[in-house]
C-alpha atoms as a PDB file:
ATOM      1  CA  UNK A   1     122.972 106.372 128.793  1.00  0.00           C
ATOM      2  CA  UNK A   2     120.960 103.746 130.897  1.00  0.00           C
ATOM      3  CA  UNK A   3     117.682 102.926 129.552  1.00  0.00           C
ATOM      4  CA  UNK A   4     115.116 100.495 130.363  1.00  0.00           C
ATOM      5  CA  UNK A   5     112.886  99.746 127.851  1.00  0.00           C
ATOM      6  CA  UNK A   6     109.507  98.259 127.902  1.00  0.00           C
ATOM      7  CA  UNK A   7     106.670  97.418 125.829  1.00  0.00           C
ATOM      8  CA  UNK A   8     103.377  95.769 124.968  1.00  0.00           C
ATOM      9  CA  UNK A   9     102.952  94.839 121.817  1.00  0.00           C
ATOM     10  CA  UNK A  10      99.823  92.250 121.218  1.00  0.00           C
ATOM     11  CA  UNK A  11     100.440  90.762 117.673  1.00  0.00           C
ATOM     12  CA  UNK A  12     103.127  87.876 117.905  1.00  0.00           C
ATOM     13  CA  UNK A  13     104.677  88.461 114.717  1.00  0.00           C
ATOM     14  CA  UNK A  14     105.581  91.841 115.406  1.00  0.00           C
ATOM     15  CA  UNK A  15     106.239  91.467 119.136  1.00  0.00           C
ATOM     16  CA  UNK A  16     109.142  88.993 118.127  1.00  0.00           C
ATOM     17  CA  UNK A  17     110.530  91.410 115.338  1.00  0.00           C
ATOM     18  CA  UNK A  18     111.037  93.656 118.411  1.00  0.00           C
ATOM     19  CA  UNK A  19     112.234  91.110 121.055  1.00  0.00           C
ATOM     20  CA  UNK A  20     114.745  90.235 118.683  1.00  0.00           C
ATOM     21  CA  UNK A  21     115.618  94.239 117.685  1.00  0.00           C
ATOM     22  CA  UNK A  22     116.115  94.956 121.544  1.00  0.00           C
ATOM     23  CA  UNK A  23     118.183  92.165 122.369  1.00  0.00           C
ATOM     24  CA  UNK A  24     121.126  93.348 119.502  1.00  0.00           C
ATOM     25  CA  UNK A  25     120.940  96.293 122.121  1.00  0.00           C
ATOM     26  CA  UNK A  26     120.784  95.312 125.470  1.00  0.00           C
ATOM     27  CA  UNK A  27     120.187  92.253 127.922  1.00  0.00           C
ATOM     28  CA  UNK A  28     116.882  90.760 128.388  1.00  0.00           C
ATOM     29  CA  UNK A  29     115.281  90.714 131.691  1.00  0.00           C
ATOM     30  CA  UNK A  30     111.860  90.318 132.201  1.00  0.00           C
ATOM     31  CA  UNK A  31     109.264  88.838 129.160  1.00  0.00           C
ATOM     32  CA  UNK A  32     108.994  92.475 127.851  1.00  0.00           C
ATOM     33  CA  UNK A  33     111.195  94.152 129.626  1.00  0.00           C
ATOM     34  CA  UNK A  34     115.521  95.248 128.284  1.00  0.00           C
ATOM     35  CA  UNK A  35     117.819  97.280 129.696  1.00  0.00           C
ATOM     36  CA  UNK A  36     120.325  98.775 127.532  1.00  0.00           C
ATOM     37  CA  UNK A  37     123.005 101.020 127.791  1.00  0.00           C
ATOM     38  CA  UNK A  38     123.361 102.690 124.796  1.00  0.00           C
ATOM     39  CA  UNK A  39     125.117 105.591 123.030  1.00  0.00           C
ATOM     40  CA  UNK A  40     123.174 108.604 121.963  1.00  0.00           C
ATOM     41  CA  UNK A  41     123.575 107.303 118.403  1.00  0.00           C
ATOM     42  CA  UNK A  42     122.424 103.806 119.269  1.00  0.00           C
ATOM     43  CA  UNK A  43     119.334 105.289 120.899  1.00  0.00           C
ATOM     44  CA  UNK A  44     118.527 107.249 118.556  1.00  0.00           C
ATOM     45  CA  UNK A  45     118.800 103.976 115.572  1.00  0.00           C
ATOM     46  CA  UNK A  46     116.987 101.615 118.107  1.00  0.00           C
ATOM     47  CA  UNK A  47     114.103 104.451 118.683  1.00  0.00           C
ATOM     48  CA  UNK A  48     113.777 104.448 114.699  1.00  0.00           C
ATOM     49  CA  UNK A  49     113.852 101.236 113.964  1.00  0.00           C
ATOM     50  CA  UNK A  50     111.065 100.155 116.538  1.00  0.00           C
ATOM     51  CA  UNK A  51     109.125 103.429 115.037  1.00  0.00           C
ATOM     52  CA  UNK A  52     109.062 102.513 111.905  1.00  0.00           C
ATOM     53  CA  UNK A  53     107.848  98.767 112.906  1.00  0.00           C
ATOM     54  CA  UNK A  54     105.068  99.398 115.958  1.00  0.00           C
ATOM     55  CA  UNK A  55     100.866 100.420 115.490  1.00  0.00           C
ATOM     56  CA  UNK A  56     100.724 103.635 117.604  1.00  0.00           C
ATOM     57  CA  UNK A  57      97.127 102.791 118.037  1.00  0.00           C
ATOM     58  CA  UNK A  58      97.487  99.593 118.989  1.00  0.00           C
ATOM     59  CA  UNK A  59     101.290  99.027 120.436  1.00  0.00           C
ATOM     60  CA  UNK A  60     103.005 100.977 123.246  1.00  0.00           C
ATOM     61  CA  UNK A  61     107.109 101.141 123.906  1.00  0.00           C
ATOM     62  CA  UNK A  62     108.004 103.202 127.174  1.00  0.00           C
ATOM     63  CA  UNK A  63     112.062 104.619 127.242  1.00  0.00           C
ATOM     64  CA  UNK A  64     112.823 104.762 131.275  1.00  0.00           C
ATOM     65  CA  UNK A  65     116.526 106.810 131.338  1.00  0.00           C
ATOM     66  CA  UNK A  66     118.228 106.481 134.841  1.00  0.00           C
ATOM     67  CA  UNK A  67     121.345 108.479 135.761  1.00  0.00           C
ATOM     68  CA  UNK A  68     124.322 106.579 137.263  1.00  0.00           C
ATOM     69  CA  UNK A  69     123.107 107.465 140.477  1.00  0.00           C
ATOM     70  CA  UNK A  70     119.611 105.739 139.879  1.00  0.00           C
ATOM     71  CA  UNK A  71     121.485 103.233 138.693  1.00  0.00           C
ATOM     72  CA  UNK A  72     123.076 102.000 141.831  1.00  0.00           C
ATOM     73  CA  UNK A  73     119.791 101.877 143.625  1.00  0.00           C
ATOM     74  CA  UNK A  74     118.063  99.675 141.456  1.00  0.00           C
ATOM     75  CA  UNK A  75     117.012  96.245 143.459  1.00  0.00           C
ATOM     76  CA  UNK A  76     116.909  93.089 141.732  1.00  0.00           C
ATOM     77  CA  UNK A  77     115.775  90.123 143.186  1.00  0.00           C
ATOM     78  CA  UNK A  78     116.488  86.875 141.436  1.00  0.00           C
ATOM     79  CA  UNK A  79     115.929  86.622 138.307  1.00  0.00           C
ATOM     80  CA  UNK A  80     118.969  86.299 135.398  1.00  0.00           C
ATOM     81  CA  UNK A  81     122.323  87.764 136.942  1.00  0.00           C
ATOM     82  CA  UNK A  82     123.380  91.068 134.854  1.00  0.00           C
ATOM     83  CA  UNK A  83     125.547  90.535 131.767  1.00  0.00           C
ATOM     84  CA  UNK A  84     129.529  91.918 132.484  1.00  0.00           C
ATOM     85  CA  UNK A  85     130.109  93.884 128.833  1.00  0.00           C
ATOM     86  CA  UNK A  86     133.164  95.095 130.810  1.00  0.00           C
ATOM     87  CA  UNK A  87     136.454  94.649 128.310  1.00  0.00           C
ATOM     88  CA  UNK A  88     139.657  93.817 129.700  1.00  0.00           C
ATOM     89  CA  UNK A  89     142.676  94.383 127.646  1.00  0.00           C
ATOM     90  CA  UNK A  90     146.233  92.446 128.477  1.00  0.00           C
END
């Protein structure tokens, strides 16, 4: 599955604990903003582990799926160019 992921976090210290959590998943593209594409099994780790670190009350992380077909219609406009995880065997 596709997912961006975004969030707002305000404290520092735990905004970089989950900077640093996101990018083991996914590539980096905007100052709080990843996009991942993950296996049910990795979504369902990364969802824990940022549960288990965030302040519902004060923190908010938003889970945007898009379907291969959303996919190809996203727009980017400079900006880092997209990371190739594509594996080529000889």
């Amino acid at each position: 599955m596709y997912v961006v992921i975004s969030y707002d976090i305000p404290e520092d210290k735990r905004r970089t604990k989950i900077h640093k959590i996101l990018k083991s998943y996914g590539q980096w593209m905007q100052y709080s903003v990843f996009e991942c594409e993950l296996t049910e099994t990795q979504y369902a780790k990364l969802r824990s582990r940022l549960s288990k670190l965030i302040k519902p009350e004060q923190d908010s992380i938003r889970f945007y799926f898009l379907c291969r077909c959303c996919q190809a219609k996203v727009e980017r406009i400079g900006g880092e160019a997209l990371r190739d995880d594509t594996i080529f065997f000889v």
